[in-house]
C-alpha atoms as a PDB file:
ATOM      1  CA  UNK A   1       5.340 -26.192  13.380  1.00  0.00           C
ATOM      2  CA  UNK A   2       7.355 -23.420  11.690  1.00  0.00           C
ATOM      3  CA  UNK A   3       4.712 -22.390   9.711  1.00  0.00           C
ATOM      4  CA  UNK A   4       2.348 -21.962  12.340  1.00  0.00           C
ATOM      5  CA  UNK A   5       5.339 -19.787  14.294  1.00  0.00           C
ATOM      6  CA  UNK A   6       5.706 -17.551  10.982  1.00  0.00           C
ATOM      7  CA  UNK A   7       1.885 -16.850  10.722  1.00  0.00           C
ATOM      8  CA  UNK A   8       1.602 -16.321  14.834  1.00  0.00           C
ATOM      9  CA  UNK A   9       4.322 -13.673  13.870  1.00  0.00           C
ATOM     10  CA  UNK A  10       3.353 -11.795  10.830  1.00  0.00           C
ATOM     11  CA  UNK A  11       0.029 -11.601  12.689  1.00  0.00           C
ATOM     12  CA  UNK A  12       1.668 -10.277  16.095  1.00  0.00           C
ATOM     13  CA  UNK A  13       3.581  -7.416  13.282  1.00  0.00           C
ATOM     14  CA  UNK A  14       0.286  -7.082  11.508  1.00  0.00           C
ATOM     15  CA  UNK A  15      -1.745  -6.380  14.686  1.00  0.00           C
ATOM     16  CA  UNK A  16       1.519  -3.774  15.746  1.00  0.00           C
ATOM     17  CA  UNK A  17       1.563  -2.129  12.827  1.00  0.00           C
ATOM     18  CA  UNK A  18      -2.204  -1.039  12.771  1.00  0.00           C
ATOM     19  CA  UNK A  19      -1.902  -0.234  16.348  1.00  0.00           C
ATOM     20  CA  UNK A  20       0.935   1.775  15.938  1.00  0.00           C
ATOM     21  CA  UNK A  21      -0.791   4.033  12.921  1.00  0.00           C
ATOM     22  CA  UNK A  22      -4.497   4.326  15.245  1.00  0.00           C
ATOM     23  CA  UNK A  23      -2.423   6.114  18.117  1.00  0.00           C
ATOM     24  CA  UNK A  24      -2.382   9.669  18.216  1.00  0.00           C
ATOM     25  CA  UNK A  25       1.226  11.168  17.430  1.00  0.00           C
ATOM     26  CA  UNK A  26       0.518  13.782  20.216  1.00  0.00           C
ATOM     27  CA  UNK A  27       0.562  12.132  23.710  1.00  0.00           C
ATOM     28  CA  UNK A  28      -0.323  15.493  25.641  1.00  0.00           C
ATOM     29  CA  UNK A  29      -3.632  16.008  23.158  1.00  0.00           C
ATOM     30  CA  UNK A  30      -7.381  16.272  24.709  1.00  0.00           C
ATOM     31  CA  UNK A  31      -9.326  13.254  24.741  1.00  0.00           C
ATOM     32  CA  UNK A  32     -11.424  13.331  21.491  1.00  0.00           C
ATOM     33  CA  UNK A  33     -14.936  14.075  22.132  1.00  0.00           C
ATOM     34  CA  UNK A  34     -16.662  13.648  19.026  1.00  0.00           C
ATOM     35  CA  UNK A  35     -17.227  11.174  15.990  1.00  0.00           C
ATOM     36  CA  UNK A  36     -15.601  13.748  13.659  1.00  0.00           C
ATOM     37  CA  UNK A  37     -12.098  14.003  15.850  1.00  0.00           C
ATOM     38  CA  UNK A  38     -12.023  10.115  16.360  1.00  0.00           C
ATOM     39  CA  UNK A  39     -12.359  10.019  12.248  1.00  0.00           C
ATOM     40  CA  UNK A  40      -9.724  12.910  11.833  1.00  0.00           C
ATOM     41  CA  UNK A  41      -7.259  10.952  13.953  1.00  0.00           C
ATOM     42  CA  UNK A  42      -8.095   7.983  12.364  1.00  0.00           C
ATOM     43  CA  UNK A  43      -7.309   9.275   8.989  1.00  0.00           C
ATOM     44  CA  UNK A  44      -4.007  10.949  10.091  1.00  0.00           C
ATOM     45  CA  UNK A  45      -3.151   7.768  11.915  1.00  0.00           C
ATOM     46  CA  UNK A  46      -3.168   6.123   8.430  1.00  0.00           C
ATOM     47  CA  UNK A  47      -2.276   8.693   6.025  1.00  0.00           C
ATOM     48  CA  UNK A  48       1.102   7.061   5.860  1.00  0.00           C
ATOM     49  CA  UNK A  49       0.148   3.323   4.802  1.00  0.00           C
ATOM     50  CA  UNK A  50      -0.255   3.556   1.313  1.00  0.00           C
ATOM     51  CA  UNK A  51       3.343   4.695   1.327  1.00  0.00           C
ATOM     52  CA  UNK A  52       4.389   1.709   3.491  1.00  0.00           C
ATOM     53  CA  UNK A  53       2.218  -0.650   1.406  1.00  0.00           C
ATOM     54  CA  UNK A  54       4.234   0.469  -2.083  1.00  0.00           C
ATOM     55  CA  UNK A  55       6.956  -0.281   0.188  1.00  0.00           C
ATOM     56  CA  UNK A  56       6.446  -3.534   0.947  1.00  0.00           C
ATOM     57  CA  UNK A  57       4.957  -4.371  -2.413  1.00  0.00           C
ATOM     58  CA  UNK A  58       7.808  -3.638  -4.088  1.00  0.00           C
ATOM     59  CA  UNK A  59      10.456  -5.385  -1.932  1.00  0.00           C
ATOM     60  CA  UNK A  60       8.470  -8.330  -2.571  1.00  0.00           C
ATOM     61  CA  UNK A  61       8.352  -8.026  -6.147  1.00  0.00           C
ATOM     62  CA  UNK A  62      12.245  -8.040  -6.284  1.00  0.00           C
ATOM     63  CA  UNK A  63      11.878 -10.999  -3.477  1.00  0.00           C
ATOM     64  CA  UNK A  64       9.621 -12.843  -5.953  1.00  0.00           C
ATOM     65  CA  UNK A  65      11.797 -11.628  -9.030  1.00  0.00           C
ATOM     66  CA  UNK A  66      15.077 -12.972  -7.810  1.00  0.00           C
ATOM     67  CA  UNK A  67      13.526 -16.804  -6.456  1.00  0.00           C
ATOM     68  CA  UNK A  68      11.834 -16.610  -9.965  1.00  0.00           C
ATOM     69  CA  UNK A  69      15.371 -15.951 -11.838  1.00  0.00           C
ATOM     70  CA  UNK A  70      17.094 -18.924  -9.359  1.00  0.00           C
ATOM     71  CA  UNK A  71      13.948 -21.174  -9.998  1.00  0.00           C
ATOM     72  CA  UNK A  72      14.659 -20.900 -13.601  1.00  0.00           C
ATOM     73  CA  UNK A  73      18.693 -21.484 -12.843  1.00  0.00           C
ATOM     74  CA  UNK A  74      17.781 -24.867 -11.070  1.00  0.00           C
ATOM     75  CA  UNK A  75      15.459 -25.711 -14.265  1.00  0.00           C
ATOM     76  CA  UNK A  76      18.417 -25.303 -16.379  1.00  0.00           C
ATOM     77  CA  UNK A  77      20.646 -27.512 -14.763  1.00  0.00           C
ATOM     78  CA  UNK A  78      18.161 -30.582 -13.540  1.00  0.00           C
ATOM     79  CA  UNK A  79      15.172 -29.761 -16.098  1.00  0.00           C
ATOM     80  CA  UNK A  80      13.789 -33.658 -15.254  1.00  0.00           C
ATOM     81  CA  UNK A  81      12.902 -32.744 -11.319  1.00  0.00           C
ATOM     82  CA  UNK A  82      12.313 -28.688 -11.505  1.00  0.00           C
ATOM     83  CA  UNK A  83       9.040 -27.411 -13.576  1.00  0.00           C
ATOM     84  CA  UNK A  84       9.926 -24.092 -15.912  1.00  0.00           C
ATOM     85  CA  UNK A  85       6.560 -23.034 -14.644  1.00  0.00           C
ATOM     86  CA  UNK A  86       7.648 -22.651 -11.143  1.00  0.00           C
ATOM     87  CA  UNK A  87      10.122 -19.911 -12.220  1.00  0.00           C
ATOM     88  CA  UNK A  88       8.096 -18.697 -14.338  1.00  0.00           C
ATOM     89  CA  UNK A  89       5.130 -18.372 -11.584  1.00  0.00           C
ATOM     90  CA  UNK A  90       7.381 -16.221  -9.601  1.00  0.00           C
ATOM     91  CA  UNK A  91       8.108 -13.879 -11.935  1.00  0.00           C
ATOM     92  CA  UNK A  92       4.598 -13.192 -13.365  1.00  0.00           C
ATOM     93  CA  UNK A  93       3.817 -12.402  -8.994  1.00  0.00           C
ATOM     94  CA  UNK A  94       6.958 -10.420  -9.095  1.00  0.00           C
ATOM     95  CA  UNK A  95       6.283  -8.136 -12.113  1.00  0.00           C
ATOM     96  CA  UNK A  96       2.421  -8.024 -10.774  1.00  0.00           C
ATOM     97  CA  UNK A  97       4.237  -6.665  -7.037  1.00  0.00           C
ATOM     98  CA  UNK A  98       5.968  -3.945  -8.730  1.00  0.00           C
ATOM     99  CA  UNK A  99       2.430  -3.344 -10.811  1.00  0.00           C
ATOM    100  CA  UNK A 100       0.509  -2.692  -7.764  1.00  0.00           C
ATOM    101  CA  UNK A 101       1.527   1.313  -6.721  1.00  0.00           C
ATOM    102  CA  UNK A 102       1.562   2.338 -10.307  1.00  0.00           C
ATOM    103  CA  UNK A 103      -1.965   1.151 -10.524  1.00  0.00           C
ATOM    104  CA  UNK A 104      -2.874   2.500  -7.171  1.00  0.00           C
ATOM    105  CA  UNK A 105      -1.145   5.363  -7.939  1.00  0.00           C
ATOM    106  CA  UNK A 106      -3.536   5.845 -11.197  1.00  0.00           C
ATOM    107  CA  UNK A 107      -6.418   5.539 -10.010  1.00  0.00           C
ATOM    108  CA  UNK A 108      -6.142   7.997  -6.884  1.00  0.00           C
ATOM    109  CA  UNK A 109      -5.221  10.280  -9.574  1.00  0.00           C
ATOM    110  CA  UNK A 110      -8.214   9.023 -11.839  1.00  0.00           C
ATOM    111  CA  UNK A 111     -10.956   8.764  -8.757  1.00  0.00           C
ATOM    112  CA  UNK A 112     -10.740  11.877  -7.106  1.00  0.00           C
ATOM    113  CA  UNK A 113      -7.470  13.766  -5.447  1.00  0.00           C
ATOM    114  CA  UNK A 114      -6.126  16.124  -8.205  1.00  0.00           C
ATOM    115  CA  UNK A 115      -9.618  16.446 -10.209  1.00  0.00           C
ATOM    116  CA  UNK A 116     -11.567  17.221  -6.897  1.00  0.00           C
ATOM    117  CA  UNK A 117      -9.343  20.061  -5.488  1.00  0.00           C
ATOM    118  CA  UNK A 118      -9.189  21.546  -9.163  1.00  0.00           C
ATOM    119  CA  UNK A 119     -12.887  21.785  -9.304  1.00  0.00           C
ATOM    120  CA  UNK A 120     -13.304  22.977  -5.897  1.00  0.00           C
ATOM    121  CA  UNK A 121     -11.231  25.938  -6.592  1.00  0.00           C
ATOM    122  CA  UNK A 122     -12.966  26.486  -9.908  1.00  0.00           C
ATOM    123  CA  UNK A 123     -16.333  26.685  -8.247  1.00  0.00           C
ATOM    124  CA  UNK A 124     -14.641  29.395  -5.330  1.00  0.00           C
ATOM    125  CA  UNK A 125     -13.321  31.424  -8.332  1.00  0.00           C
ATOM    126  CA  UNK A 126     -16.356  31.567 -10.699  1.00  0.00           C
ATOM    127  CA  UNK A 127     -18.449  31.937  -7.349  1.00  0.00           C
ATOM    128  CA  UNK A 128     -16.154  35.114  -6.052  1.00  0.00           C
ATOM    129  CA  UNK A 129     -16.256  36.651  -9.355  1.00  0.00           C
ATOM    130  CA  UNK A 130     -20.504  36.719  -9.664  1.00  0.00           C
ATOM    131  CA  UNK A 131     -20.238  38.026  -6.193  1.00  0.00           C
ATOM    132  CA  UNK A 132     -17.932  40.994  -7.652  1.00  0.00           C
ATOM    133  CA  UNK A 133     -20.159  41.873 -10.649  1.00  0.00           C
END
């Protein structure tokens, strides 16, 4: 019963929060008329999640970090009915939460953002300078 409640819930905040990113910050904007504003407004809608995401991910590592750390205190003092792997579970998941933006983090930087720009502006200067000669 309480466990159906919680996952009516985090699916009522889940459904809010997306909802809450697709609306358009500007109330007194035109209605978009194309494919191309829809996708602009889309993408500023969510330009903010990853942020919110590393957020999240990392108060649930230190969520997972701390039950793992009491887990392993309970072991200690009744090792016959608590499991070290329990505690030991829950901090693996906790060090893996706090993994998760560095990684992301990487590999924007490895698949495209910084390197793409840099080129770009390569390309406009070697291009402006062939245009000069």
């Amino acid at each position: 019963m309480l466990k159906q409640k919680l996952n009516r819930l985090s699916a009522m905040i889940g459904a809010a929060f997306v909802m809450g990113t697709l609306i358009c910050s500007d109330a007194n904007a035109a209605p978009t008329k194309t494919f191309n504003n829809v996708a602009d407004n889309l993408i500023n809608g969510i330009s903010s999640l990853p942020g919110f995401l590393s957020a999240v991910s990392y108060m649930m590592g230190m969520l997972f970090a701390v039950l793992g750390i009491l887990k392993i205190k309970d072991h200690v003092e009744n090792p016959t009915q608590i499991h070290l792997k329990d505690g030991a579970i829950r901090l693996a998941v906790g060090g893996g939460l706090f993994m998760i933006p560095i990684i992301t983090e990487s590999m924007q930087t490895l698949v495209g953002a910084g390197t793409m720009t840099k080129a770009a502006e390569v390309s406009k200067i070697g291009t402006a300078t062939n245009l000069a000669k």
